[in-house]
Protein backbone atom coordinates (compact mmCIF):
# COMPACT_ATOMS: atom_id res chain seq x y z
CA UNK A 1 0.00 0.00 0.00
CA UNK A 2 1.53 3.37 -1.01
CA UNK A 3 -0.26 6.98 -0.08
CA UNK A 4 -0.25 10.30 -2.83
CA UNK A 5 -1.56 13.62 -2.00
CA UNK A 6 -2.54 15.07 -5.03
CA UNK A 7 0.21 13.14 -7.28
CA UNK A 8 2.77 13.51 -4.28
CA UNK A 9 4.12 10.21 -3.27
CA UNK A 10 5.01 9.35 -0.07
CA UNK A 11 7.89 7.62 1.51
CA UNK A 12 5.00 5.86 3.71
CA UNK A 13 1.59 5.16 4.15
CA UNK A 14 2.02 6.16 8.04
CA UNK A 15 2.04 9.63 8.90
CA UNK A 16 2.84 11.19 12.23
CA UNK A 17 -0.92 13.31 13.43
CA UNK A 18 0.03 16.35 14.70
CA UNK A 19 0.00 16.63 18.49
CA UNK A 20 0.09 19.98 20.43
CA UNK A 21 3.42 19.87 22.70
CA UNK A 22 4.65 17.09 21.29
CA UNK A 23 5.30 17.22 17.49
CA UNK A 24 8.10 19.63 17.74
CA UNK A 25 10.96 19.79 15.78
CA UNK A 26 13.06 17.85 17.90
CA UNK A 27 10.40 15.10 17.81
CA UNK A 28 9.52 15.44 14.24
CA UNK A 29 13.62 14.59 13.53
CA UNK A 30 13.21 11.73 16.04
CA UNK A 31 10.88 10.13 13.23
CA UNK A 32 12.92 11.11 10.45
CA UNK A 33 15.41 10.23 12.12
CA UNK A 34 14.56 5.93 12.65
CA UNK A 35 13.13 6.22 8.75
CA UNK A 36 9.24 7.55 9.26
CA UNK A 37 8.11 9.38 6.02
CA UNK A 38 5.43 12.58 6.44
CA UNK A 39 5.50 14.65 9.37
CA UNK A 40 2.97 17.13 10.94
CA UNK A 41 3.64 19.95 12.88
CA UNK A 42 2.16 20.73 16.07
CA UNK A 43 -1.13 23.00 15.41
CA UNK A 44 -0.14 26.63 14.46
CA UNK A 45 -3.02 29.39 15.47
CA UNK A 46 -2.87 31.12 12.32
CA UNK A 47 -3.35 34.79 13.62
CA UNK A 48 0.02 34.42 15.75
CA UNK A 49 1.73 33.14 12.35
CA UNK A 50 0.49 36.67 11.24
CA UNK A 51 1.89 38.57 14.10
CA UNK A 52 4.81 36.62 14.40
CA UNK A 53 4.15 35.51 17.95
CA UNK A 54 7.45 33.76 18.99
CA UNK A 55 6.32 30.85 20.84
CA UNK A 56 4.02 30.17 17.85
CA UNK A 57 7.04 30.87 15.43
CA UNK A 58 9.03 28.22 17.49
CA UNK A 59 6.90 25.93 16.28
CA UNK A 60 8.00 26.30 12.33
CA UNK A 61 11.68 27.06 13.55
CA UNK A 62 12.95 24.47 10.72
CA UNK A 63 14.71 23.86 7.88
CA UNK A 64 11.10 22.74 5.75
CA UNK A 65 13.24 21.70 2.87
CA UNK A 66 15.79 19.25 4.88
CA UNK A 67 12.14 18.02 6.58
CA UNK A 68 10.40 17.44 3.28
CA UNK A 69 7.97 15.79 3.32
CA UNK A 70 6.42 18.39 6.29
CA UNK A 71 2.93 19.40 6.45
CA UNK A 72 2.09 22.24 8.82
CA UNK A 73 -0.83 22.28 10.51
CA UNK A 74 -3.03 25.45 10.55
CA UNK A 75 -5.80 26.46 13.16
CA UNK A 76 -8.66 29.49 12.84
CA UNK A 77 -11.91 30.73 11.99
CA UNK A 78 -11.40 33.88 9.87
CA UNK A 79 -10.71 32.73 5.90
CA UNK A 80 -8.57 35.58 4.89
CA UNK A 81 -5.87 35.07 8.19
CA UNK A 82 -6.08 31.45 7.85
CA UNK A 83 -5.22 31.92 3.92
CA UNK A 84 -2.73 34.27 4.35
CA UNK A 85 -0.68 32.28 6.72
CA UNK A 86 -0.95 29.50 4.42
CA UNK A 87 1.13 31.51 2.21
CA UNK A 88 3.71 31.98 4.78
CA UNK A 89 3.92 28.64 5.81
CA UNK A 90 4.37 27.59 1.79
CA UNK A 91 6.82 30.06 1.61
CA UNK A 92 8.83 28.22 4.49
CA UNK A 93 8.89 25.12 2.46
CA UNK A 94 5.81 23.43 3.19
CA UNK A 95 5.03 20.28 1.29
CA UNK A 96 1.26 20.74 2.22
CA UNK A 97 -0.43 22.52 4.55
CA UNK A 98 -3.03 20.83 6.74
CA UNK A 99 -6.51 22.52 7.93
CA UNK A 100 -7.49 21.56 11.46
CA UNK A 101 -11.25 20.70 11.94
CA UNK A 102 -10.62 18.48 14.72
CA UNK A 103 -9.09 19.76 17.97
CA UNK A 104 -10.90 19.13 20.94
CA UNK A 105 -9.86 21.31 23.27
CA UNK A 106 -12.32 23.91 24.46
CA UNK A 107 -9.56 27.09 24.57
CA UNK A 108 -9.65 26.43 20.24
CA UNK A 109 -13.53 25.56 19.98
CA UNK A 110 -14.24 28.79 22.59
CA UNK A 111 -13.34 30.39 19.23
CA UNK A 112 -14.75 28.74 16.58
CA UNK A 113 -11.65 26.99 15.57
CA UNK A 114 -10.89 23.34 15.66
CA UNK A 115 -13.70 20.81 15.50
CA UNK A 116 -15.90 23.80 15.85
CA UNK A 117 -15.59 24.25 12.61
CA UNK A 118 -17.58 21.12 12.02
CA UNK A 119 -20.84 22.81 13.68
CA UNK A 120 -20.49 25.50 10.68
CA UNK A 121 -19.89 23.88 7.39
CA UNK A 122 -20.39 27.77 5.55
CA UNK A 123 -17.24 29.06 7.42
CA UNK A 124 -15.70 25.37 7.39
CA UNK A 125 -15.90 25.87 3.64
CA UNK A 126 -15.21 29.71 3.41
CA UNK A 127 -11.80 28.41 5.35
CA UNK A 128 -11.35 25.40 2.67
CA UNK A 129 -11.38 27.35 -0.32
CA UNK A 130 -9.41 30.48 0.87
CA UNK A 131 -6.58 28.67 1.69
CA UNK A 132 -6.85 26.54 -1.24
CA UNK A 133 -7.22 29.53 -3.71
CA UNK A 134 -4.01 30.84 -1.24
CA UNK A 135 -0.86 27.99 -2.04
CA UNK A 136 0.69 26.24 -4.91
CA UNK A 137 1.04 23.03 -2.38
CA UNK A 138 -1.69 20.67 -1.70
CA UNK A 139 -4.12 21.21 0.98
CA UNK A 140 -5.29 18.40 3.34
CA UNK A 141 -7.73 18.25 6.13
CA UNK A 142 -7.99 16.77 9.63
CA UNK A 143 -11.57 16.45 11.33
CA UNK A 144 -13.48 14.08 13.45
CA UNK A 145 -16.15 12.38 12.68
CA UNK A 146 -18.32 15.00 14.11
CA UNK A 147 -19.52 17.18 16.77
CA UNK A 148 -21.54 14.92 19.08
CA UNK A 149 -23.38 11.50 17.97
CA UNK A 150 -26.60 13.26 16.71
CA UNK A 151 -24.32 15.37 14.34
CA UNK A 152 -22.19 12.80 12.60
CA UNK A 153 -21.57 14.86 9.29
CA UNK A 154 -17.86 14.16 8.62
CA UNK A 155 -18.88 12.40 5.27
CA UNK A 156 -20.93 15.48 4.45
CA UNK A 157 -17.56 18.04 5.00
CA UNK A 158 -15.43 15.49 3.47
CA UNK A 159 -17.42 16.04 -0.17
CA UNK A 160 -17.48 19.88 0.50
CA UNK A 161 -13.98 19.87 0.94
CA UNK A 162 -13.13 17.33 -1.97
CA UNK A 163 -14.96 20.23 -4.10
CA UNK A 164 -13.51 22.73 -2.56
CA UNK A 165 -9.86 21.20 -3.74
CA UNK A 166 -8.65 19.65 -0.45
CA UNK A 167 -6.64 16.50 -1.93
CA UNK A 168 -6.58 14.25 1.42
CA UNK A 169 -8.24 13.77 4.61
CA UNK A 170 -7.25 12.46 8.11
CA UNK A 171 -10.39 11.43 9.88
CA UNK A 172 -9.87 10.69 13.76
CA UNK A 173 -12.88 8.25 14.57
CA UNK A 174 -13.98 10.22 17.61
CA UNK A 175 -16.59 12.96 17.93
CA UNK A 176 -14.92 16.48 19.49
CA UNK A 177 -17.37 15.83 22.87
CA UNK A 178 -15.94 12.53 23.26
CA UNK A 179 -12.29 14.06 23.43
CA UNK A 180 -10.24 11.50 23.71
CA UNK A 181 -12.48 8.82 25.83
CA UNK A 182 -13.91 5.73 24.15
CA UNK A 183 -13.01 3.80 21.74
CA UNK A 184 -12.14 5.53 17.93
CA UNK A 185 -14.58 4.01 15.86
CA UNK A 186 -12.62 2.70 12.80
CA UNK A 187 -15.83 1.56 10.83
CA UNK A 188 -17.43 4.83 10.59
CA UNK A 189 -14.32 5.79 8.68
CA UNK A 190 -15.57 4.05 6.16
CA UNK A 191 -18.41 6.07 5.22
CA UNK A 192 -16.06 8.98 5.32
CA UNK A 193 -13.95 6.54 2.63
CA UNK A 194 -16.92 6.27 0.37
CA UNK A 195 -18.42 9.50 0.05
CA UNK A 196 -14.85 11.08 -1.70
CA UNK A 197 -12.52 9.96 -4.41
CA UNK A 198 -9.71 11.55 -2.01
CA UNK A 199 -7.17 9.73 0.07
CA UNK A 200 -8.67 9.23 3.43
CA UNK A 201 -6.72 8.42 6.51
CA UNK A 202 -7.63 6.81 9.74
CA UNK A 203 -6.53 8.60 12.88
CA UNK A 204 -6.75 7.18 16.74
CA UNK A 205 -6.41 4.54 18.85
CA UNK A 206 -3.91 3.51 16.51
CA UNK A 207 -0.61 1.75 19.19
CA UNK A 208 0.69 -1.12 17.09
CA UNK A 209 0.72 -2.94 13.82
CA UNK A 210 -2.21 -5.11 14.98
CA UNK A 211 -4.64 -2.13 16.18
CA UNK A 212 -3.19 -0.29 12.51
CA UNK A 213 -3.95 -3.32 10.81
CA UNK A 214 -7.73 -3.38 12.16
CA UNK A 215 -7.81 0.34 11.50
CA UNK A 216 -7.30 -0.57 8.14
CA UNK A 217 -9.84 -3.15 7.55
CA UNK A 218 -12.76 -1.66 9.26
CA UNK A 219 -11.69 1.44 7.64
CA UNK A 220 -11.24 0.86 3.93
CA UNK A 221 -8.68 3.86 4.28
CA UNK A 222 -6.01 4.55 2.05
CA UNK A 223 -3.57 4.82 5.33
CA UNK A 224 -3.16 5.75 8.68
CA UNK A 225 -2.32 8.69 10.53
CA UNK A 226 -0.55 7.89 14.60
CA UNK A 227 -0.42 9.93 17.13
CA UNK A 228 -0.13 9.02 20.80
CA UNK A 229 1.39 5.54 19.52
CA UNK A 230 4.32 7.20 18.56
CA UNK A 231 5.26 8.97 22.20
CA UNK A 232 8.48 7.58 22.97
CA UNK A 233 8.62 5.19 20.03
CA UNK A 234 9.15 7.13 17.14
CA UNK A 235 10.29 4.05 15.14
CA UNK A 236 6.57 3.06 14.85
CA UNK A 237 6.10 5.14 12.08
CA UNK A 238 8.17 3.41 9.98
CA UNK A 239 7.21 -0.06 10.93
CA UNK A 240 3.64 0.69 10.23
CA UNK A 241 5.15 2.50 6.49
CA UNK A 242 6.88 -1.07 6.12
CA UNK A 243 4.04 -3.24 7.36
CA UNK A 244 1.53 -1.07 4.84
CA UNK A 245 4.26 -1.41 1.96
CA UNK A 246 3.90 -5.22 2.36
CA UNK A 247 7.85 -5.29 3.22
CA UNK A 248 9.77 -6.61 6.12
CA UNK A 249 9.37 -4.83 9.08
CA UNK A 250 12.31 -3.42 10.56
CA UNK A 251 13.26 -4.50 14.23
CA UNK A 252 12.02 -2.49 17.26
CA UNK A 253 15.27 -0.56 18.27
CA UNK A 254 17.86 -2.78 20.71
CA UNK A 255 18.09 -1.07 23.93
CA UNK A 256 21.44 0.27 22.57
CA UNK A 257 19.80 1.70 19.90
CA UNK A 258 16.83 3.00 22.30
CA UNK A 259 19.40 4.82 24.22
CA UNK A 260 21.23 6.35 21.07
CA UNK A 261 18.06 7.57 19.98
CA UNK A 262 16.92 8.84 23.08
CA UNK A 263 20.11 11.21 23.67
CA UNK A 264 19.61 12.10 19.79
CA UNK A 265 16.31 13.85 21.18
CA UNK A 266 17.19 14.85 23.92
CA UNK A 267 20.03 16.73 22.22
CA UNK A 268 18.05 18.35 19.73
CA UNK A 269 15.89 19.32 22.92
CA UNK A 270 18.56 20.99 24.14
CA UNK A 271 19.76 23.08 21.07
CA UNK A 272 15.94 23.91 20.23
CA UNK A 273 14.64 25.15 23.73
CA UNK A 274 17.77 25.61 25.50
CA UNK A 275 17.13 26.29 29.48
CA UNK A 276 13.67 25.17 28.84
CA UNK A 277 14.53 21.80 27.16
CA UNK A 278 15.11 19.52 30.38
CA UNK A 279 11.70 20.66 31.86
CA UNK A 280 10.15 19.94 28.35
CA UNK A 281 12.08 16.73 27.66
CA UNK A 282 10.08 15.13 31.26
CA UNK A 283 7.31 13.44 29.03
CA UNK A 284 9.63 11.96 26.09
CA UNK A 285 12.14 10.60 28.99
CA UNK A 286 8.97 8.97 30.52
CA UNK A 287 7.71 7.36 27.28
CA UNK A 288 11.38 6.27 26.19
CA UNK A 289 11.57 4.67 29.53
CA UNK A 290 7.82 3.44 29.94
CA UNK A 291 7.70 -0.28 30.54
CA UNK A 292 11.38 -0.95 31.41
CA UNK A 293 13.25 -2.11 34.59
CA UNK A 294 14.05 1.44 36.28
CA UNK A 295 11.76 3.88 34.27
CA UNK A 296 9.98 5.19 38.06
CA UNK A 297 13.52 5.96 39.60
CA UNK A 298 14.57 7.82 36.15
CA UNK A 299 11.41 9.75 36.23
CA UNK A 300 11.47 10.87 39.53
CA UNK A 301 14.85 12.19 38.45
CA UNK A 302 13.66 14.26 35.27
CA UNK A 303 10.87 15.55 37.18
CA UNK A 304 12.83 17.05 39.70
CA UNK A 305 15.64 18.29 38.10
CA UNK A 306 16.62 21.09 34.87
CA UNK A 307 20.35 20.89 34.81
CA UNK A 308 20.91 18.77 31.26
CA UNK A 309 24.54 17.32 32.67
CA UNK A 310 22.30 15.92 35.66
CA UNK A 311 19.42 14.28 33.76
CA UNK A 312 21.75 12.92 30.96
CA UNK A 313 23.88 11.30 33.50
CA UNK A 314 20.43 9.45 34.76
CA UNK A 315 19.57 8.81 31.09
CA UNK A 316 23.42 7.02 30.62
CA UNK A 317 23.06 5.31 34.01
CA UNK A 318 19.74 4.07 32.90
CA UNK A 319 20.47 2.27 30.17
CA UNK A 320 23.72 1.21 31.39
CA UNK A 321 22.05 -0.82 33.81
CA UNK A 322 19.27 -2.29 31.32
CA UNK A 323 19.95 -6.04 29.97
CA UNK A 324 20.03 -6.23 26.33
CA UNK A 325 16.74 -8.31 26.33
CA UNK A 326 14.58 -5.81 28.62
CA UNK A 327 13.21 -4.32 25.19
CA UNK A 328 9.94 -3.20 25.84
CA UNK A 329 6.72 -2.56 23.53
């Protein structure tokens, strides 16, 4: 199974869903880094691309060529802002930009932004076709499958935005007021599937090559988009890319490996955020070391402490103590 936006080929059928606070550069070159193909930025308010706001400016501090393939995600509810920081984000390299119709969180729907959108299919479209009419690069789209259960109209949006010119679609198989509870239904995917002639992608609850696998199937999608799953393995991406491409998949990381990837982040931490980095780098360290002899003492230590000679120490020590069979999932 291979995966083309709009002619554009990609290196996998697995691409890493954009995750506020997570999906940073650091973490984007993480995937890149153990072979994972399309990346997504963390979600961009597209007003503060417009006023240059520097923490959300952070967020596209890159090199968009040397990422390539990198979409970068855009969030808002006024057509004109949202199409004119398209332009500056194509400008920056962008392969595609992505439209987000499907953030949860109430400080984006509180204004109109995110899934929100999905309650107004005139501005959703108003957005669609500004920022379509805006770039040369291909547009994709991100959305649930709708507001609540009474308002399932994902399929609906998904042909308004095939007309509008959008050339692919993640669909995360959640309404917005379940957040993140539940299950992601994977079979209602499918209806998203057969209303366009679009790639769709499946998005959520997606940990492993057995729960992508089912994705697919119940699905019908054209490939999968991971999120959470990736958190402290960012090798899944390309596992899943191999597993889709009906290749061999290539080995979860040794714990030597795990450890040289790890301080690869954690590195890249460091240069991106500087002071900031170790308080920042808590969660990754965590997810690196979930589910291996040690990972509560190492913890304890990156939540208590910012100095990066300190914390690196516990990192080396870490793994230095880990037998070459504690590899865990």
């Amino acid at each position: 199974m291979s995966l083309a936006i709009d002619g554009n080929i990609l290196p996998h059928a697995a691409i890493l869903a954009p995750m506020s606070g997570v999906t940073d550069w650091p973490f984007r070159r993480a995937v890149r880094r153990c072979g994972g193909g399309l990346v997504v930025t963390e979600m961009i308010a597209s007003a503060a691309v417009l006023r240059d706001v520097k923490s959300e400016m952070r967020k596209l501090r890159t090199e968009a060529i040397a990422e390539a393939p990198l979409s970068i995600q855009l969030a808002g509810w006024e057509p004109p802002v949202m199409a004119e920081a398209a332009k500056i984000c194509a400008d920056l390299g962008a392969s595609f930009i992505d439209i987000n119709m499907g953030c949860p969180a109430k400080k984006v729907t509180g204004k109109l932004s995110g899934s929100a959108l999905m309650r107004d299919p005139h501005l959703a479209g108003a957005i669609m076709a500004a920022v379509v009419d805006a770039v040369d690069v291909p547009v994709t789209l991100k959305m649930r499958l709708g507001w609540d259960d009474d308002s399932l109209n994902a399929p609906q949006l998904a042909k308004m935005a095939e007309n509008a010119g959008i050339k692919m679609l993640a669909i995360h198989g959640r309404t917005r007021c379940q957040m993140y509870n539940g299950a992601a239904d994977w079979a209602k995917i499918a209806d998203v599937v057969a209303a366009v002639d679009i790639p769709v992608v499946a998005n959520g609850d997606i940990t492993c090559l057995d729960t992508m696998q089912k994705a697919i199937e119940q699905s019908g999608a054209a490939g999968v988009m991971i999120g959470r799953g990736a958190q402290g393995r960012p090798w899944l991406l390309a596992q899943a890319g191999d597993f889709l491409a009906g290749q061999a998949v290539r080995p979860t990381p040794s714990i030597g490996m795990r450890h040289h990837l790890m301080r690869a982040h954690l590195d890249d931490m460091l240069s991106h955020y500087g002071t900031a980095a170790m308080r920042l780098a808590r969660k990754h360290i965590a997810w690196y070391a979930h589910g291996l002899p040690g990972a509560a003492e190492l913890r304890d230590i990156a939540n208590n402490n910012t100095d990066a000679a300190m914390v690196f120490a516990a990192v080396d020590e870490f793994f230095e103590a880990l037998d070459p069979s504690d590899v865990a999932a």
